[in-house]
C-alpha atoms as a PDB file:
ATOM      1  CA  UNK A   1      19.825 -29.235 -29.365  1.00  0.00           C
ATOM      2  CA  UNK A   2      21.533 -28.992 -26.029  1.00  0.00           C
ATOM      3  CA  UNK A   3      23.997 -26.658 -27.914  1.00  0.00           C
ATOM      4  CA  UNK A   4      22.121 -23.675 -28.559  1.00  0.00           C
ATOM      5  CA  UNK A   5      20.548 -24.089 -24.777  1.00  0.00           C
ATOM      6  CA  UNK A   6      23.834 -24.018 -23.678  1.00  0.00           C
ATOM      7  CA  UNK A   7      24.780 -20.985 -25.300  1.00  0.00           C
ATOM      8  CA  UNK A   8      21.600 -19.736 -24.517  1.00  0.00           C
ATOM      9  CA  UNK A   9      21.603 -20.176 -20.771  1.00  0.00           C
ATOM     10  CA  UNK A  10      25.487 -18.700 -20.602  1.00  0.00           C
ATOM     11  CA  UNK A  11      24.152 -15.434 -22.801  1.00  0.00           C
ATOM     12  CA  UNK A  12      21.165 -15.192 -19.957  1.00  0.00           C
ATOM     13  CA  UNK A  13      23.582 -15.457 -17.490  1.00  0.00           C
ATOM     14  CA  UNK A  14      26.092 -13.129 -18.943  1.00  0.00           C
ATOM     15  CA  UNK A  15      22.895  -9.981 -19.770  1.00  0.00           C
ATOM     16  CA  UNK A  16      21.979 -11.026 -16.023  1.00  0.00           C
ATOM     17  CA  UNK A  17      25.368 -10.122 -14.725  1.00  0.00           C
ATOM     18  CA  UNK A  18      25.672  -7.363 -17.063  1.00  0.00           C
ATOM     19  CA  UNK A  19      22.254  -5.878 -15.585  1.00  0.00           C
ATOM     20  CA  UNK A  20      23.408  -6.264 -11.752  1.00  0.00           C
ATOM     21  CA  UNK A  21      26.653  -4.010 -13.001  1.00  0.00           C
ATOM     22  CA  UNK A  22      24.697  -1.612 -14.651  1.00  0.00           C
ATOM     23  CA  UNK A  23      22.880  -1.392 -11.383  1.00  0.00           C
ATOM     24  CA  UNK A  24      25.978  -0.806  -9.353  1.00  0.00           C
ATOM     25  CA  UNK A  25      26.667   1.823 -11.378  1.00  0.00           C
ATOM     26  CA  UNK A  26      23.717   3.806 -11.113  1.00  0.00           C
ATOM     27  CA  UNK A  27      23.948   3.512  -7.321  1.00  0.00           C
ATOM     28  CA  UNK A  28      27.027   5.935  -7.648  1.00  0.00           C
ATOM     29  CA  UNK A  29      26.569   7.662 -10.489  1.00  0.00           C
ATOM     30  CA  UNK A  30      25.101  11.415  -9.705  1.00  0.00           C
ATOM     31  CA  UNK A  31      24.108  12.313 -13.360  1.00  0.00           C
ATOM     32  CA  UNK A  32      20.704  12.317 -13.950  1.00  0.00           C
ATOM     33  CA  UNK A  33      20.749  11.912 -17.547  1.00  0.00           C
ATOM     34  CA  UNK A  34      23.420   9.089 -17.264  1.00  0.00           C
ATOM     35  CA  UNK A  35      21.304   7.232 -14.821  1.00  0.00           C
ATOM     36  CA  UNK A  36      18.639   7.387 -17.606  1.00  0.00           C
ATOM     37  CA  UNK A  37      20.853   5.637 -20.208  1.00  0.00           C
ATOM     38  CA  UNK A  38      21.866   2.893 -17.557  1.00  0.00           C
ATOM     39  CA  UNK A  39      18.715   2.255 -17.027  1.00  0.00           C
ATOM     40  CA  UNK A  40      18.116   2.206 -20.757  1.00  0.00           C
ATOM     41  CA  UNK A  41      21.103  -0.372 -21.295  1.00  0.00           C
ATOM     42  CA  UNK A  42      19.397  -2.714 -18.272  1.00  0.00           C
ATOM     43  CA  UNK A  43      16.382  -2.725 -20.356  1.00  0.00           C
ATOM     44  CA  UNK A  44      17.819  -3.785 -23.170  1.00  0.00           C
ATOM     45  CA  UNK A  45      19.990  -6.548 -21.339  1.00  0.00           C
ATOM     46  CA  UNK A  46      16.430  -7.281 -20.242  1.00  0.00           C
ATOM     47  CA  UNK A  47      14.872  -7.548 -23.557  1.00  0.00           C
ATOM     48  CA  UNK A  48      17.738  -9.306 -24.912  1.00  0.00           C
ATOM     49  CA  UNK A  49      17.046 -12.205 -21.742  1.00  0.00           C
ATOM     50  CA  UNK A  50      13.607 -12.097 -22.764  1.00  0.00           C
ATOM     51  CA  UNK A  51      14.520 -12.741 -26.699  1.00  0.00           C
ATOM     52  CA  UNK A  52      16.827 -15.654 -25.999  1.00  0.00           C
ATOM     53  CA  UNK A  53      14.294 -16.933 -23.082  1.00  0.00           C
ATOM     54  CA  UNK A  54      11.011 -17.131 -26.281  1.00  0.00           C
ATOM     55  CA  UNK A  55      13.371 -18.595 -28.608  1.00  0.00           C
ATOM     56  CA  UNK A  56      14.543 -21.593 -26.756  1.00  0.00           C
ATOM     57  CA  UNK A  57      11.230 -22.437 -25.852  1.00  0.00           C
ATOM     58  CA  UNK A  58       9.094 -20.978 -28.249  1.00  0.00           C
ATOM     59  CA  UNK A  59       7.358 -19.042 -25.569  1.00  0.00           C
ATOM     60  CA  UNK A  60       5.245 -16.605 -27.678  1.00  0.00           C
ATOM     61  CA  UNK A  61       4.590 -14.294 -24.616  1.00  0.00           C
ATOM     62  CA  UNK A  62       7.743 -13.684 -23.724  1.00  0.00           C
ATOM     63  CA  UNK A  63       8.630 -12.534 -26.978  1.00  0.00           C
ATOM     64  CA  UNK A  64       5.481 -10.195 -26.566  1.00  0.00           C
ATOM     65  CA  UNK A  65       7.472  -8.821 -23.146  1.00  0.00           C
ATOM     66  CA  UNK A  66      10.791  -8.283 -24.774  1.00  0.00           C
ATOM     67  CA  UNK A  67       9.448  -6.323 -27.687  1.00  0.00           C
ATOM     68  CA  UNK A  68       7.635  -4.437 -25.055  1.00  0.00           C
ATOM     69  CA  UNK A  69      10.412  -3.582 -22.962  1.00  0.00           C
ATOM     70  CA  UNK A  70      12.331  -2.320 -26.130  1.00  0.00           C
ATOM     71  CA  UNK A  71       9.884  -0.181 -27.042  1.00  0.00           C
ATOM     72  CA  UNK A  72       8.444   1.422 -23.577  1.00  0.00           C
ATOM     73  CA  UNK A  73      11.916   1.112 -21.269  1.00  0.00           C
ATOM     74  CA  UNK A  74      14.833   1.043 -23.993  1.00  0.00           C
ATOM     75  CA  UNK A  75      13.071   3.782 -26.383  1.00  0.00           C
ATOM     76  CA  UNK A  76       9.805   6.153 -25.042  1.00  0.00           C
ATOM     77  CA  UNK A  77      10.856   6.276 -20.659  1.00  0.00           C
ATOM     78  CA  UNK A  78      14.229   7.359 -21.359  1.00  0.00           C
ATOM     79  CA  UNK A  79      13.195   9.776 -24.239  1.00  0.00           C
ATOM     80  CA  UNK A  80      10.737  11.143 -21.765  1.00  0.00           C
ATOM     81  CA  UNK A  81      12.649  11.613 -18.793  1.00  0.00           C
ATOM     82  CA  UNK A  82      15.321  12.917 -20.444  1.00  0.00           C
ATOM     83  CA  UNK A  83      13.369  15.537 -21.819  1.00  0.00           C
ATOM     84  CA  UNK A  84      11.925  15.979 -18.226  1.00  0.00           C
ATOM     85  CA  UNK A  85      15.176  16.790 -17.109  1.00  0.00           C
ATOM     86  CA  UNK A  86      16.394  18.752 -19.822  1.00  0.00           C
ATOM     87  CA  UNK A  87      13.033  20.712 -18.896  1.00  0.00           C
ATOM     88  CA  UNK A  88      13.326  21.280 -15.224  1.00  0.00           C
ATOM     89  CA  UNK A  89      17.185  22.324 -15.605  1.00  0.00           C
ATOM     90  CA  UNK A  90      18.310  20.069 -13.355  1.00  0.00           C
ATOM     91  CA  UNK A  91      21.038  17.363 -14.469  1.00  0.00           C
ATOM     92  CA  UNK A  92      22.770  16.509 -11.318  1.00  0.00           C
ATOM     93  CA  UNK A  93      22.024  14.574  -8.104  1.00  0.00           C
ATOM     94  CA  UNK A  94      22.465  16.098  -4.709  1.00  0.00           C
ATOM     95  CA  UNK A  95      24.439  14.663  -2.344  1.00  0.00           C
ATOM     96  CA  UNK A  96      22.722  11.268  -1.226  1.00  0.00           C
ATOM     97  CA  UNK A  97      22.102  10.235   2.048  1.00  0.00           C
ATOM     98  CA  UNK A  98      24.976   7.352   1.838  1.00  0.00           C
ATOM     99  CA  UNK A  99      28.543   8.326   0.220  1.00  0.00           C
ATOM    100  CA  UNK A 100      29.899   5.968  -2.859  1.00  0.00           C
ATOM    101  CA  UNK A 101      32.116   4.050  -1.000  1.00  0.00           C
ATOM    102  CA  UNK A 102      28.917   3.335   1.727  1.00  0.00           C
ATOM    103  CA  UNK A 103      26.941   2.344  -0.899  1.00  0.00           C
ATOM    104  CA  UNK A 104      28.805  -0.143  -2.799  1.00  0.00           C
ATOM    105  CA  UNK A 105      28.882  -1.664   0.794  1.00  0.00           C
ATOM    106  CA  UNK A 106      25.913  -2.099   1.575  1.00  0.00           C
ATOM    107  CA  UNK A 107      24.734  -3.364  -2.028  1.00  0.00           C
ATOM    108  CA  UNK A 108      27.497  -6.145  -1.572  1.00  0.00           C
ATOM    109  CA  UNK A 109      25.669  -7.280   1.392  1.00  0.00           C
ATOM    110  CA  UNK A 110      22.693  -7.058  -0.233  1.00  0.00           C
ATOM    111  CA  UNK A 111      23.760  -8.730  -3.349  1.00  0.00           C
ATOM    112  CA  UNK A 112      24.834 -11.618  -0.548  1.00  0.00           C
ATOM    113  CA  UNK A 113      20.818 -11.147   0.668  1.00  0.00           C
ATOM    114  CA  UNK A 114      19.630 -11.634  -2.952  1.00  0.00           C
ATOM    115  CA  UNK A 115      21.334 -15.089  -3.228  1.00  0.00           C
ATOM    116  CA  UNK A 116      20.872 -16.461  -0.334  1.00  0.00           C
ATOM    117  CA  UNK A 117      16.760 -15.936  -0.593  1.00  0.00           C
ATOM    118  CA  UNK A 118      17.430 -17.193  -4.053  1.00  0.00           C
ATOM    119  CA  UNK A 119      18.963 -20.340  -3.389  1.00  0.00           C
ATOM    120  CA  UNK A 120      16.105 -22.583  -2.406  1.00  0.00           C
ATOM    121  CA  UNK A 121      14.522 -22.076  -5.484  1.00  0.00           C
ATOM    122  CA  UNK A 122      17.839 -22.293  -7.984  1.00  0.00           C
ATOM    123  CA  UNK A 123      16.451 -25.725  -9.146  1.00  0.00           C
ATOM    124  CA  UNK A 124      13.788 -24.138 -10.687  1.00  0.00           C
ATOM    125  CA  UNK A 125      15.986 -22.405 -13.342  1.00  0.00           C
ATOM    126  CA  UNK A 126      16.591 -24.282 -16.482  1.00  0.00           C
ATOM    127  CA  UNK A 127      18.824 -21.322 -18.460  1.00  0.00           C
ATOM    128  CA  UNK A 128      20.992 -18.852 -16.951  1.00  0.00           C
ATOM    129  CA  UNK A 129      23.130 -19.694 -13.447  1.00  0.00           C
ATOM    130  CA  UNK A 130      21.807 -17.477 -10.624  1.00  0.00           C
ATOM    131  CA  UNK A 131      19.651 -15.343 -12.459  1.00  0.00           C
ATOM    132  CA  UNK A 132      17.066 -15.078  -9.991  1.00  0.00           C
ATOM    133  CA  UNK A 133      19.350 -14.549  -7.570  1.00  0.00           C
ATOM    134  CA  UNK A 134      20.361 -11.465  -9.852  1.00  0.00           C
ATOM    135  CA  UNK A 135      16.909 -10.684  -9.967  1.00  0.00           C
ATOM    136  CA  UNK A 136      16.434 -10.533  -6.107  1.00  0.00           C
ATOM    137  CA  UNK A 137      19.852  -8.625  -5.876  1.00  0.00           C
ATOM    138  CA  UNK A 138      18.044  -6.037  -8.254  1.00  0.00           C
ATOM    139  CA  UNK A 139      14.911  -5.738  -6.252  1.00  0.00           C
ATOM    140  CA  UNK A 140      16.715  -4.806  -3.214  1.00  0.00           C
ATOM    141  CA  UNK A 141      19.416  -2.604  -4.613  1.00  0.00           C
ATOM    142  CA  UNK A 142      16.273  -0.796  -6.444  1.00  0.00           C
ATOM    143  CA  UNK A 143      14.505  -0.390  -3.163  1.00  0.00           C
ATOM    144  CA  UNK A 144      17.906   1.012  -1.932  1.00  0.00           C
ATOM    145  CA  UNK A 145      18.480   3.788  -4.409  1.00  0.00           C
ATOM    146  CA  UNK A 146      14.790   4.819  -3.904  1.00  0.00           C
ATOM    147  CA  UNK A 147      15.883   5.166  -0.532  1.00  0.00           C
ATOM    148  CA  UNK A 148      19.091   6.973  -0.583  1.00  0.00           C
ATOM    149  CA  UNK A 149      18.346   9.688  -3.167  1.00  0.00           C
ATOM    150  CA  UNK A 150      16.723  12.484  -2.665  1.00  0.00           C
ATOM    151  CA  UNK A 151      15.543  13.650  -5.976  1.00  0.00           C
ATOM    152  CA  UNK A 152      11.899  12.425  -7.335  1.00  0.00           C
ATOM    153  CA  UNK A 153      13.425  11.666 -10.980  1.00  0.00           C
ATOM    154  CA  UNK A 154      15.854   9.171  -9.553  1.00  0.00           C
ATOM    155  CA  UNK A 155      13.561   7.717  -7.382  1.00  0.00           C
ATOM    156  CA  UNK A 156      11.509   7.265 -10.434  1.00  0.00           C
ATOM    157  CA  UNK A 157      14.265   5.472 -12.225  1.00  0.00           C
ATOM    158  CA  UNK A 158      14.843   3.187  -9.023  1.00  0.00           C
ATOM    159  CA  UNK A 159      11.223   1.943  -9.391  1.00  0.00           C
ATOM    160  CA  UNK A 160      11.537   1.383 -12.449  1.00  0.00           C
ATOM    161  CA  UNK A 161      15.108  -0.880 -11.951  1.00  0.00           C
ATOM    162  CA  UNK A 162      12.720  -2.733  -9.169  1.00  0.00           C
ATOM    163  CA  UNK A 163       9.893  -3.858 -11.671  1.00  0.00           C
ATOM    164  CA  UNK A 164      13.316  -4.998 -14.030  1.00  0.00           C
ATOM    165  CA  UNK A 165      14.338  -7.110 -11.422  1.00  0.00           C
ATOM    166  CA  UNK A 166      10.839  -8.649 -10.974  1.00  0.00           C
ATOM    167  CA  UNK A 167      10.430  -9.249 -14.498  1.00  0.00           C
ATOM    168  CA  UNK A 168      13.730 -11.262 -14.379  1.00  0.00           C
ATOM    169  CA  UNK A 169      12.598 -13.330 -11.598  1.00  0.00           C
ATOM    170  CA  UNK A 170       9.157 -13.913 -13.710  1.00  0.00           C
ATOM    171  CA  UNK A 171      11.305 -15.102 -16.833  1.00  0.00           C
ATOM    172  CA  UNK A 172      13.722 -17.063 -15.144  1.00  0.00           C
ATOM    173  CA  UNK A 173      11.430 -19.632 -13.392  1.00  0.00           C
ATOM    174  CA  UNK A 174      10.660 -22.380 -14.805  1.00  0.00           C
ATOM    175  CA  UNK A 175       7.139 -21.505 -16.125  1.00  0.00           C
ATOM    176  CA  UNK A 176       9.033 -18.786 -17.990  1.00  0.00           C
ATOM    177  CA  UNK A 177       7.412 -15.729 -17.688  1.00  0.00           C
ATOM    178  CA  UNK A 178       3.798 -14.853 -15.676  1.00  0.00           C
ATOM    179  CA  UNK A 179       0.977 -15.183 -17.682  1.00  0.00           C
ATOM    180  CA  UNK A 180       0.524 -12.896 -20.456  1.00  0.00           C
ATOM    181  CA  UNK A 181      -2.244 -10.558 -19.331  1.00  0.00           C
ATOM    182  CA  UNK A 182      -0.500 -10.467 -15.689  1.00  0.00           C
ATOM    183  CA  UNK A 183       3.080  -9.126 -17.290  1.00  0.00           C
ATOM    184  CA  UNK A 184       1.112  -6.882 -19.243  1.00  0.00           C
ATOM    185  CA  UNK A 185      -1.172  -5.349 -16.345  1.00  0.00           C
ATOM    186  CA  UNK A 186       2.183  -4.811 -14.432  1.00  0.00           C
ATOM    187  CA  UNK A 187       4.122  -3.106 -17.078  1.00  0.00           C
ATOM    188  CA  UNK A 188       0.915  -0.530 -17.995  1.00  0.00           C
ATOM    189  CA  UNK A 189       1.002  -0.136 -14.489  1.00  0.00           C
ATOM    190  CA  UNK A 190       4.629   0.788 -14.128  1.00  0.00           C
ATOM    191  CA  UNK A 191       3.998   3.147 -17.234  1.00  0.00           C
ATOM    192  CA  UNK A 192       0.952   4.910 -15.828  1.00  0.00           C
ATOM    193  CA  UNK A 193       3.206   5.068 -12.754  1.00  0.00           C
ATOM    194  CA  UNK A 194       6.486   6.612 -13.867  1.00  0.00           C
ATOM    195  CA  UNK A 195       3.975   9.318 -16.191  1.00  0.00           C
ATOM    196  CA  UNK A 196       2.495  10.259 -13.116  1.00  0.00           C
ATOM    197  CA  UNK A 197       5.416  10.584 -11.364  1.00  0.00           C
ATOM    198  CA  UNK A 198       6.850  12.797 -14.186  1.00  0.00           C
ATOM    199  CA  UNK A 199       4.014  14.937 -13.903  1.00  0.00           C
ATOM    200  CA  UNK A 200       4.676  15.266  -9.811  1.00  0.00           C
ATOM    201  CA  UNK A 201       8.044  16.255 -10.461  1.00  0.00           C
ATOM    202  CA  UNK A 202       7.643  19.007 -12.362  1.00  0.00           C
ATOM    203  CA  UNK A 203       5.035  20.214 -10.339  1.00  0.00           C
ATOM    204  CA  UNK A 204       7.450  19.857  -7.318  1.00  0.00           C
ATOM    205  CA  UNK A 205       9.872  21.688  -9.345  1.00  0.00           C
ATOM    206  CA  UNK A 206       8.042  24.788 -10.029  1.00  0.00           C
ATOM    207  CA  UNK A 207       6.358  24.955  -6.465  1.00  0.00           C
ATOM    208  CA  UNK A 208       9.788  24.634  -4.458  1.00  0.00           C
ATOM    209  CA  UNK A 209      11.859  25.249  -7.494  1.00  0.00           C
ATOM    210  CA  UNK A 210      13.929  21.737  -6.021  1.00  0.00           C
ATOM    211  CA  UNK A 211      13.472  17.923  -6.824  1.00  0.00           C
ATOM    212  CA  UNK A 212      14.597  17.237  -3.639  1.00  0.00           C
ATOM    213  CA  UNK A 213      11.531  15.286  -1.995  1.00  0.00           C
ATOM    214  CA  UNK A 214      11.938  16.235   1.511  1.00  0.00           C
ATOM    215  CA  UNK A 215      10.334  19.680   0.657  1.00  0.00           C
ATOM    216  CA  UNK A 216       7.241  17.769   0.503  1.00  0.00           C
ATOM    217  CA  UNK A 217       7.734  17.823   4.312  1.00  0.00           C
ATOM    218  CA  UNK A 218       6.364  21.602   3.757  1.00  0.00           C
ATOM    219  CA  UNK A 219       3.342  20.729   2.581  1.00  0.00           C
ATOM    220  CA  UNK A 220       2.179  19.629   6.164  1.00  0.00           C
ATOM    221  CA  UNK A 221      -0.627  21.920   7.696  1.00  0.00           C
END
């Protein structure tokens, strides 16, 4: 038995890391429609946590999440935004507000940030090494991108690398996972969210014929 938790906790640990590089990468990357597979790959790295997570502890719920975030983050989001973006004729980021090199920077410190609010509450992980510290890291580089792009779409897909991270945090306490009906009301929420976000982007699009969200500054009268 303590096998397969073994190699369970060091392929959490490895889909964790894998996640906080896919992260980094979107934080540099300018292509809209690459940022949308990243973020598909994280999702899957995320279901795939989720997956191993249920079947070391026979934690029916989290299965219920992983099959979830297959479907809605790793299949229909992508598929939407992509055709979003394939719509609106726009497949590159402008120049963000922070260069590359800037960024990487800055998420390095804030990858420090993530584990050192994480590390009172290591003990309460019992598979994968420093995945909530991950988790944390993911939260804050999310909020980051948010911050330092300029076009609605990725801003979009930075929310929705946020609610990854906090859905790592929830499976990689000990109580493994939030409560059913609690993961669900935040995921339907984060669904609702990005569709109505899609919608506000293409109506930015066709009144200022630009995704760049400081034009919203013209709407002030």
């Amino acid at each position: 038995m303590t096998a397969p938790v073994e190699l369970g906790s060091q392929l959490i640990t490895l889909m964790a890391a894998l996640m906080l590089v896919v992260q980094l990468f979107m934080v540099v990357q300018q292509m809209l429609l690459t940022n949308i597979r990243l973020f598909a790959i994280q999702s899957l790295f995320l279901a795939g946590i989720a997956t191993v997570i249920g079947y070391a502890h026979h934690a029916t719920h989290v299965y219920v999440l992983a099959v979830l975030t297959l479907l809605g983050k790793v299949l229909l989001l992508p598929r939407l935004l992509t055709r979003l973006v394939r719509r609106i004729n726009i497949i590159q980021e402008i120049e963000p507000l922070l260069n590359a090199p800037t960024s990487m920077l800055l998420c390095g410190g804030l990858t420090l940030l993530g584990y050192l609010v994480a590390r009172p509450f290591t003990s309460l992980e019992r598979l994968g090494n420093n995945t909530l510290a991950i988790a944390m890291t993911l939260v804050l580089t999310g909020f980051f991108l948010m911050f330092n792009r300029r076009k609605a779409i990725t801003q979009v897909l930075a929310l929705l690398t946020v609610e990854n991270g906090v859905m790592l945090a929830a499976v990689a306490l000990t109580t493994y996972g939030m409560p059913l009906v609690v993961e669900l009301g935040i995921f339907f929420d984060v669904m609702v969210a990005v569709m109505i976000s899609g919608i506000l982007v293409y109506r930015i699009r066709e009144s200022f014929a630009s995704m760049d969200t400081s034009k919203l500054t013209q709407l002030k009268g």
